[in-house]
Protein backbone atom coordinates (compact mmCIF):
# COMPACT_ATOMS: atom_id res chain seq x y z
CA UNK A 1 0.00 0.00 0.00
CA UNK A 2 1.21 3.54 -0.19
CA UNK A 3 0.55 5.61 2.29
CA UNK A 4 -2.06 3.18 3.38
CA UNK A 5 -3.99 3.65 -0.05
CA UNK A 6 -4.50 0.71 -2.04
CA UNK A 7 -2.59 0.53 -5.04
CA UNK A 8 -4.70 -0.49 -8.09
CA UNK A 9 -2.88 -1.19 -11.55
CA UNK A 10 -5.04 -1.21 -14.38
CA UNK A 11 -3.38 -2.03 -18.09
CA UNK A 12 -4.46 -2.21 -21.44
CA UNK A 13 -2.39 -3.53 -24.23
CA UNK A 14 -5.27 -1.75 -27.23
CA UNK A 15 -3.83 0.83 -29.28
CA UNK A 16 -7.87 2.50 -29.70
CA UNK A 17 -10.06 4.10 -27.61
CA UNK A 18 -13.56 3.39 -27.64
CA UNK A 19 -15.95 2.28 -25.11
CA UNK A 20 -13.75 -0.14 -23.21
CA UNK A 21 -10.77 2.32 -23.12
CA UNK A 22 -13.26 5.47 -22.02
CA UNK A 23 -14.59 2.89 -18.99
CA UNK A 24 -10.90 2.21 -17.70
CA UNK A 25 -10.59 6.23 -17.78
CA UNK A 26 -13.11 6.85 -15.93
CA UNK A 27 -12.48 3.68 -13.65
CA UNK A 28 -9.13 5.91 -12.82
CA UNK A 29 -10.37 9.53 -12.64
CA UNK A 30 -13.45 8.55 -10.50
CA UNK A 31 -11.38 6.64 -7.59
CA UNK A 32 -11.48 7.47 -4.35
CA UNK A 33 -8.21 9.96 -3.91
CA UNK A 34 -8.06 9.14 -0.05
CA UNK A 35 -8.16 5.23 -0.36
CA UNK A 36 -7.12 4.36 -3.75
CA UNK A 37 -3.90 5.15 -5.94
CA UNK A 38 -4.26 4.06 -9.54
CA UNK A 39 -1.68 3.56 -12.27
CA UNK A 40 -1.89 2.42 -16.12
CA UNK A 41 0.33 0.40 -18.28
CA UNK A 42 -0.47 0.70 -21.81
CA UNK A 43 1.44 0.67 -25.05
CA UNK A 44 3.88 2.87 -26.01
CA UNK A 45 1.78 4.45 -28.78
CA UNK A 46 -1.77 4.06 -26.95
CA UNK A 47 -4.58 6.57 -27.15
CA UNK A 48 -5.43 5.74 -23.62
CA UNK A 49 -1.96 6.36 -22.42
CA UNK A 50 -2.60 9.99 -24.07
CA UNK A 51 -5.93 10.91 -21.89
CA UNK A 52 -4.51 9.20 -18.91
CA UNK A 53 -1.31 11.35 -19.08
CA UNK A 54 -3.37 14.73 -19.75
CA UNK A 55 -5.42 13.98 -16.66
CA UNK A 56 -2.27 13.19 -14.61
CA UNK A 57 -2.43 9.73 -13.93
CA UNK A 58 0.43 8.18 -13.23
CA UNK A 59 1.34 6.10 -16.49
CA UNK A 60 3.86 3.35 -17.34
CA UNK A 61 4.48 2.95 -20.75
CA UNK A 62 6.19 -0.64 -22.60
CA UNK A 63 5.66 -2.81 -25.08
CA UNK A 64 3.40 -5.70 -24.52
CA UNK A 65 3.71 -7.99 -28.30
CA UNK A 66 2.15 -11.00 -27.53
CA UNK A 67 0.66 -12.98 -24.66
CA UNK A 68 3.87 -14.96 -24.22
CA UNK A 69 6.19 -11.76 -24.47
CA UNK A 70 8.91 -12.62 -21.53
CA UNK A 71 10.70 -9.23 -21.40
CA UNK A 72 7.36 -7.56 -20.81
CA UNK A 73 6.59 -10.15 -18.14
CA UNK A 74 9.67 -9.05 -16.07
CA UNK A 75 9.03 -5.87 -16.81
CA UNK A 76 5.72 -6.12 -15.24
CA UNK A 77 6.69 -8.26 -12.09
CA UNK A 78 9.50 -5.66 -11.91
CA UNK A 79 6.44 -2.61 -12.09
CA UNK A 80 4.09 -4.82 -9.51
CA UNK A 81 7.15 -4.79 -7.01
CA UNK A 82 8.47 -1.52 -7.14
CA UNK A 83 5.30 0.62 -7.60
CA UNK A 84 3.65 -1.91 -4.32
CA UNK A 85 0.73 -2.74 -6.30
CA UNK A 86 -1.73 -4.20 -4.36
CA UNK A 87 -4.42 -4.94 -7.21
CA UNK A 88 -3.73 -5.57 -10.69
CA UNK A 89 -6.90 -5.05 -12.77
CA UNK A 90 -6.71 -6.00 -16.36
CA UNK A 91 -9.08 -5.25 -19.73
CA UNK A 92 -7.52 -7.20 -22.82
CA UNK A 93 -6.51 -10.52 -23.86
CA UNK A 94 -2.68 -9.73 -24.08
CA UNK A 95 -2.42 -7.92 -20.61
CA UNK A 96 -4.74 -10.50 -19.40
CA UNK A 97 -2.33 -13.02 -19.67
CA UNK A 98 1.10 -10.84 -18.82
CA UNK A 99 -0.24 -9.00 -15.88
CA UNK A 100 -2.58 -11.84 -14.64
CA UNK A 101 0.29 -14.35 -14.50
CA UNK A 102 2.70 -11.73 -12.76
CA UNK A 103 0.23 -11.00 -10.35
CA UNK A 104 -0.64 -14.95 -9.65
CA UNK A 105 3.19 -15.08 -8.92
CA UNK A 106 3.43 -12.50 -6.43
CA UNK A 107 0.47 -13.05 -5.06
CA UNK A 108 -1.58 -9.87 -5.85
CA UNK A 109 -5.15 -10.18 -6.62
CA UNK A 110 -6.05 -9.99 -10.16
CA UNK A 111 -8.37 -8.26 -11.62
CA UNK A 112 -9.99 -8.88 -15.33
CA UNK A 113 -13.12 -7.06 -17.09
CA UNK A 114 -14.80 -8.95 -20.00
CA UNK A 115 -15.88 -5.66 -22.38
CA UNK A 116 -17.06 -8.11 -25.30
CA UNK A 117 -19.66 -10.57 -25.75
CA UNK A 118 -17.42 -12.01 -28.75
CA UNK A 119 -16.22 -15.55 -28.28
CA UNK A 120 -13.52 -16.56 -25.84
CA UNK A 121 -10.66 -18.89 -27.14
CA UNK A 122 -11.42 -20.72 -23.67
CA UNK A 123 -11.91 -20.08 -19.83
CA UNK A 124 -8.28 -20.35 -18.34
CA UNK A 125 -7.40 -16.73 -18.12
CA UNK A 126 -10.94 -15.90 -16.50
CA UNK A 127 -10.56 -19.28 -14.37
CA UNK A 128 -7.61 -19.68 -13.48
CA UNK A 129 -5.57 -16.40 -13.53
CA UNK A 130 -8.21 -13.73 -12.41
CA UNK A 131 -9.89 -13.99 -8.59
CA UNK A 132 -12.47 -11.80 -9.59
CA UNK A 133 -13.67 -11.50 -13.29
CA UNK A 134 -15.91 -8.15 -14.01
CA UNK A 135 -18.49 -8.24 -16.55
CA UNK A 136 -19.98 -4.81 -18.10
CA UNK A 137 -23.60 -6.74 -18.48
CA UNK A 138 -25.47 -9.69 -17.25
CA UNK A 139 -25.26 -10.96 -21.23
CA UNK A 140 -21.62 -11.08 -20.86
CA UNK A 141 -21.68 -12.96 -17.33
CA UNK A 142 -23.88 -15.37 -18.40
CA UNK A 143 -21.93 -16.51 -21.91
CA UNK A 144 -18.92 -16.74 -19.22
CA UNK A 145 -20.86 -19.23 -17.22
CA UNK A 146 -21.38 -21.17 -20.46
CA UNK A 147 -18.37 -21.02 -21.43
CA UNK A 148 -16.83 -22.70 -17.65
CA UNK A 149 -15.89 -19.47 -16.11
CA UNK A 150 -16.90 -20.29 -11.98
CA UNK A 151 -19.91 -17.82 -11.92
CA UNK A 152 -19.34 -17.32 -7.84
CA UNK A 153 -16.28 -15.68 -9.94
CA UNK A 154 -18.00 -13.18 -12.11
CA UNK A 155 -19.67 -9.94 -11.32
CA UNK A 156 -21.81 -7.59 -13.31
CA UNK A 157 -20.78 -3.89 -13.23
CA UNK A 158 -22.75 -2.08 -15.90
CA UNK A 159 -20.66 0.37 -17.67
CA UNK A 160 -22.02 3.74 -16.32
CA UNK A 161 -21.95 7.52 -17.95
CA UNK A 162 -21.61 10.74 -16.95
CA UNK A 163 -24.87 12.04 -16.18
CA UNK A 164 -23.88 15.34 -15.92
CA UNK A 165 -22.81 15.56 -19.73
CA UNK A 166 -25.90 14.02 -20.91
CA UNK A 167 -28.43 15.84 -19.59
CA UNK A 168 -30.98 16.65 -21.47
CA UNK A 169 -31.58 20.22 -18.95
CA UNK A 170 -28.09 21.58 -20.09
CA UNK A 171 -28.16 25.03 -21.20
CA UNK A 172 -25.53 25.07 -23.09
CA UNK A 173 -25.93 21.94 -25.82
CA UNK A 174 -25.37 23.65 -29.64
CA UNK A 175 -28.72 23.06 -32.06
CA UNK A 176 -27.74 20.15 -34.19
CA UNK A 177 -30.34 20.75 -36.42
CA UNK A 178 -29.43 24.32 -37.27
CA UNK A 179 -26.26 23.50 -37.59
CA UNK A 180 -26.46 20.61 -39.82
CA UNK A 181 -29.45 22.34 -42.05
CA UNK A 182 -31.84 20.30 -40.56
CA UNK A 183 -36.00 21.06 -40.84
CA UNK A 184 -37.66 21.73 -38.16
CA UNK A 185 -40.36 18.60 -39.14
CA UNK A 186 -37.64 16.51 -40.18
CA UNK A 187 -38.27 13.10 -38.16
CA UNK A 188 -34.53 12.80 -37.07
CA UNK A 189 -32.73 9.24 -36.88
CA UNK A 190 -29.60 8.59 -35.28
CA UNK A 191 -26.91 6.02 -35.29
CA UNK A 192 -23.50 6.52 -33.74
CA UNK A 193 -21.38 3.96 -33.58
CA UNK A 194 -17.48 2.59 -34.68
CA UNK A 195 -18.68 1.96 -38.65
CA UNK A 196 -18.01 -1.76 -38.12
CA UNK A 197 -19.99 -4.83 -40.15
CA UNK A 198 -21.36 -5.70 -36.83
CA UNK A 199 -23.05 -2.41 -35.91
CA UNK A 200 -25.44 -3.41 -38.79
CA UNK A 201 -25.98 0.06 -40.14
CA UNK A 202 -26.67 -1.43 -43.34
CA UNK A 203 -29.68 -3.00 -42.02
CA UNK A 204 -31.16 0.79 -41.12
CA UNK A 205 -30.30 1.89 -44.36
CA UNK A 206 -33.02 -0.90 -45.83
CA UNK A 207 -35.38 -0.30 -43.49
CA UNK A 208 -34.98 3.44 -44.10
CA UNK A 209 -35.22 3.08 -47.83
CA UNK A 210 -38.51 1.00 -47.42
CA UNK A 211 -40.24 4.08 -45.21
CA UNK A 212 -38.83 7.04 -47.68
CA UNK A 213 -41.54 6.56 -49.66
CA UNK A 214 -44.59 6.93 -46.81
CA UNK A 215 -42.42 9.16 -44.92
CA UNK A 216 -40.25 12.38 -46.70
CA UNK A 217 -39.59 14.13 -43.84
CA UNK A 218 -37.34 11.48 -42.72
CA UNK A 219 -33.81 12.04 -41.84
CA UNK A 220 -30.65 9.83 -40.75
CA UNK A 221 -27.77 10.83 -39.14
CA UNK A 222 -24.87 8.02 -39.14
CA UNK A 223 -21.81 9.92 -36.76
CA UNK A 224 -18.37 7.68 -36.15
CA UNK A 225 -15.70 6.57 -38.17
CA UNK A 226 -14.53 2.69 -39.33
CA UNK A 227 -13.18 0.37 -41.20
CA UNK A 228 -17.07 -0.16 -43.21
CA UNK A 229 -16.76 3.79 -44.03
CA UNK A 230 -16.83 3.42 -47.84
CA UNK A 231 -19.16 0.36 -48.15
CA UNK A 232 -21.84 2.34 -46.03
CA UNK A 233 -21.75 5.45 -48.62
CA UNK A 234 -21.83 3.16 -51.56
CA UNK A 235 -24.87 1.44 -50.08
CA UNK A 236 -26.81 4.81 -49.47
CA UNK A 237 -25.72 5.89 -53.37
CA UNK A 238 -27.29 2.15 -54.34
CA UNK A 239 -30.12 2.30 -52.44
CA UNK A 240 -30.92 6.12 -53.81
CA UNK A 241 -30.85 7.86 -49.98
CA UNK A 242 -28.43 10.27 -50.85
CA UNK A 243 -31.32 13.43 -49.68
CA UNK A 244 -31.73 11.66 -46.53
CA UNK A 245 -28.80 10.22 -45.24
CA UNK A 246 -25.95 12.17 -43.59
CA UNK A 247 -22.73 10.79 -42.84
CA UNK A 248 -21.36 13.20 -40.17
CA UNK A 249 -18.04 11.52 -39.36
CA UNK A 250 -16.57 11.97 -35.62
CA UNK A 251 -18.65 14.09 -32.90
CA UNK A 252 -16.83 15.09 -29.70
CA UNK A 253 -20.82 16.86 -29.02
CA UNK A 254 -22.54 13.40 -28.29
CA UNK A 255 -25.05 15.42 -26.30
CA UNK A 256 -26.08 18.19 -28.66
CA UNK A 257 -25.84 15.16 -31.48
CA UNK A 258 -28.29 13.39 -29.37
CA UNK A 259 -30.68 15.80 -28.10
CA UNK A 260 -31.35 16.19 -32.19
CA UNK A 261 -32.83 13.24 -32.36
CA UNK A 262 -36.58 11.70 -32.59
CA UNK A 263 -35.22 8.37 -32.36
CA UNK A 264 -31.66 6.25 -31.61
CA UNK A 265 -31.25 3.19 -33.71
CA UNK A 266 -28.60 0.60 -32.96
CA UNK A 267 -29.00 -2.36 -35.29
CA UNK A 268 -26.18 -4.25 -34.06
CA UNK A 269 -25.30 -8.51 -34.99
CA UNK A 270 -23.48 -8.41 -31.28
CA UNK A 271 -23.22 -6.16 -28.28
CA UNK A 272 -22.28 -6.76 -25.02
CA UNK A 273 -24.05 -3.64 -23.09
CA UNK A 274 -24.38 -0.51 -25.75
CA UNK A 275 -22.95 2.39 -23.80
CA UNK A 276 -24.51 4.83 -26.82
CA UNK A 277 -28.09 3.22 -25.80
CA UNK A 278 -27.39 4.80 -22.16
CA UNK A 279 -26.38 7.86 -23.35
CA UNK A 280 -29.13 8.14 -25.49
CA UNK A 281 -31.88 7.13 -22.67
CA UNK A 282 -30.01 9.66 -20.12
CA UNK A 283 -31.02 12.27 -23.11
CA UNK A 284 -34.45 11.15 -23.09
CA UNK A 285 -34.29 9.47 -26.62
CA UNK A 286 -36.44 6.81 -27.99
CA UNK A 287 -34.08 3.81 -28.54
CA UNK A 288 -34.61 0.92 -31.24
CA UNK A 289 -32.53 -1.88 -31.28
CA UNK A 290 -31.65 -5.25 -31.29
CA UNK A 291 -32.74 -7.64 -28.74
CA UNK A 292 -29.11 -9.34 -28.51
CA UNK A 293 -26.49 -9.30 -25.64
CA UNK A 294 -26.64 -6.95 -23.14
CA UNK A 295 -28.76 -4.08 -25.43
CA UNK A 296 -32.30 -5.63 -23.65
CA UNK A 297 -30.76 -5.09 -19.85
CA UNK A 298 -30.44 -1.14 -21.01
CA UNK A 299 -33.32 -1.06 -22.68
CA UNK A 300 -35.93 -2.03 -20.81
CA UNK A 301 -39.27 0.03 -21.09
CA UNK A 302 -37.65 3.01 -22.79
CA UNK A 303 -37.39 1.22 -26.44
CA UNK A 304 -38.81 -1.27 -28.87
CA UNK A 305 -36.55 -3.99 -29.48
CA UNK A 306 -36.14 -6.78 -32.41
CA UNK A 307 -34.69 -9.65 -34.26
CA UNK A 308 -31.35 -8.71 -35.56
CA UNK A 309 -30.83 -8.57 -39.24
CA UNK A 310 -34.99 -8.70 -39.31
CA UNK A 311 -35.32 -5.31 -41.23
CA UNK A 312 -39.32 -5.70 -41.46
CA UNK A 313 -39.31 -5.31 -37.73
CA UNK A 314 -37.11 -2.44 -37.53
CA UNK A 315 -39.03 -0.43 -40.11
CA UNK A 316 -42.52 -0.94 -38.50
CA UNK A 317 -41.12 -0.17 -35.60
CA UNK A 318 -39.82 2.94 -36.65
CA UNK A 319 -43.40 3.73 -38.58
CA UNK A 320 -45.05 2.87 -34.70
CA UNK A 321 -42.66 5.73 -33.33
CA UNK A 322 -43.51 8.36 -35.99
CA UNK A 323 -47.20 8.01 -35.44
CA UNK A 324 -47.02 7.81 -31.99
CA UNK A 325 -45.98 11.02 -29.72
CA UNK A 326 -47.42 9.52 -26.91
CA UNK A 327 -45.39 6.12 -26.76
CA UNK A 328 -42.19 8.21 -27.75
CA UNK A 329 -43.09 10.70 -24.59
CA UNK A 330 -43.11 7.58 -22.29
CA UNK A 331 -39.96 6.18 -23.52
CA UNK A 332 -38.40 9.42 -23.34
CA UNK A 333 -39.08 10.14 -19.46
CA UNK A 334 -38.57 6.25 -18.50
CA UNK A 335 -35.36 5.93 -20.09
CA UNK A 336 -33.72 8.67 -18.64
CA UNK A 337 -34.84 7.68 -15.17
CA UNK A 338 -33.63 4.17 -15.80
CA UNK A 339 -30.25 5.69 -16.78
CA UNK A 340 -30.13 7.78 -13.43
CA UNK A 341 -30.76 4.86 -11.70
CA UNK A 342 -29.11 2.11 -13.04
CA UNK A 343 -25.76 3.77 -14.94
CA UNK A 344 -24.22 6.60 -13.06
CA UNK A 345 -20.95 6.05 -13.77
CA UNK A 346 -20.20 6.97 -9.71
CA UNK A 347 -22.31 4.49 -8.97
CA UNK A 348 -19.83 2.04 -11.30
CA UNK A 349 -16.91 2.77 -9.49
CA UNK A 350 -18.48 2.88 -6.26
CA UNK A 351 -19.23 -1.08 -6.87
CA UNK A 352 -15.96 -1.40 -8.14
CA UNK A 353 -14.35 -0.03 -5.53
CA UNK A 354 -15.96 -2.43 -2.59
CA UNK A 355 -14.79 -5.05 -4.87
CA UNK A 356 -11.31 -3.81 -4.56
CA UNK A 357 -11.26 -3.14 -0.97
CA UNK A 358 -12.73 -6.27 -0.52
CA UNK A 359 -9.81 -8.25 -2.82
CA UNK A 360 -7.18 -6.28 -0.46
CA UNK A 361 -8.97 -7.35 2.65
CA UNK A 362 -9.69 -4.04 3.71
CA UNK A 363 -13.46 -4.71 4.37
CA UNK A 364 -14.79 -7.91 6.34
């Protein structure tokens, strides 16, 4: 311990930084200063390492090549000894397997999140080298169980938000619509997401090219950047939805984006929670999506859910929210109370926290 804080090591051997990378950031910022000390170890090169850095968080920087990489696993035993860490808490499959066999060697409790519902090679490194495995949804814990992960093992965390930044009350969110030309009766809908095959955005783009016709005041906004970039514009030019698709690129104003919008469509083949689905509840948005992973646990009463890849069921339910206010209304105030209940992100590293303190036997 220093200074009788506990000493919590989080790493990250992902070069990006999306959802998984923004959770670990605010896993760090949000910890309790008077109990808790928290370092990274990323890459050399990562993104994370960046915000970390900025915020000043302490931050150790190596290369980690491959699961097996033996001058990164002295490196780290020599980081666990001389920094005193008292909980190593890792996020992917590289530093899983570096960190959590350093830490089983010294004896340090080890840590390991599960931020994917995509399929695990096997259950060792959640069996056997993590005490306490952290899932961001009940989805993911359960496919863990399947999978032979102990569930006495696994807890859910849901990945929580900053409810102060999306707030639908804030005076100061820019008009989206003004800004991007958009009417006034425009029936706004909104995906933003990594432009990956799985998000399915090409399955909104069918359903939106069936409703054009019964519905020209329809718009879509498609925000985020990916690998699928050019294969999603040459599907709007084939399908003709040049007028009412707009590819926006990155946002750093999620909020504003979001407070545009009539309705927030994520279409997705796999998802393990859908932190854009919270932040579009906590914004009072009507959310459609897939009933897949962890998207129904965020869901709940504040969307209409279906069948993924079933593009008939997305576009009626899209034609059910445009001519109906009143269900929209309800969805609206339900999901952001389920957001302020369920996914403040205080409230995630609250829970994380007692896990921690309870790891380091500092709690009965």
């Amino acid at each position: 311990m220093d200074n009788g804080r506990i000493t919590v090591l989080h790493t990250e051997a992902s070069l990006g930084f999306g959802g998984q990378e923004r959770r670990i950031l605010r896993e760090l910022e949000g910890l309790d200063a008077a109990r808790f000390r928290g370092l990274l170890l990323c890459q050399p090169d990562a993104r994370l390492g960046r915000a970390t850095e900025e915020r000043g968080i302490p931050t150790i920087r190596f290369r980690m090549r491959s699961a097996y990489d033996p001058v990164a696993f002295v490196k780290i035993l020599q980081l666990l000894r001389r920094e005193r860490v008292d909980i190593v808490h890792a996020h992917s499959s590289r530093d899983a397997w570096l960190a959590g066999a350093a830490g089983k060697l010294l004896g340090i409790p080890v840590f390991r999140t599960r931020h994917l519902l995509t399929r695990i090679g096997g259950p060792y490194v959640y069996a056997r080298l993590a005490d306490t495995v952290l899932t961001v949804s009940e989805g993911v814990r359960q496919y863990l169980i399947s999978r032979g992960v102990p569930g006495d093992k696994i807890v859910a965390v849901p990945t929580g938000i900053n409810l102060k930044r999306f707030d639908p009350a804030r005076t100061d969110l820019a008009d989206m619509r003004a800004r991007f030309n958009i009417p006034r009766d425009a029936f706004v809908i909104g995906l933003i997401a990594v432009l990956r095959k799985a998000k399915g955005h090409r399955f909104l783009l069918q359903a939106l090219k069936r409703l054009a016709p019964e519905f020209p005041q329809l718009k879509l906004l498609i925000a985020g950047t990916g690998p699928q970039e050019q294969n999603i514009r040459n599907l709007i030019q084939e399908l003709g939805l040049g007028e009412q698709v707009m590819m926006l690129g990155h946002q750093d104003d999620i909020p504003s984006l979001l407070k545009a919008l009539d309705v927030f469509v994520l279409p997705a083949q796999e998802e393990a929670l859908g932190t854009a689905i919270v932040e579009a509840t906590a914004m009072g948005v009507p959310v459609i999506a897939t009933r897949i992973g962890g998207i129904p646990e965020v869901v709940g009463k504040a969307g209409l859910l279906f069948e993924s890849e079933d593009v008939d069921a997305l576009a009626n339910h899209l034609r059910t929210l445009i001519g109906s206010p009143e269900l929209a209304a309800r969805m609206r105030a339900q999901g952001a109370a389920r957001a302020r209940e369920l996914y403040d992100e205080n409230l995630m590293v609250r829970r994380t926290e007692a896990l921690y303190l309870k790891a380091a036997g500092a709690v009965p």
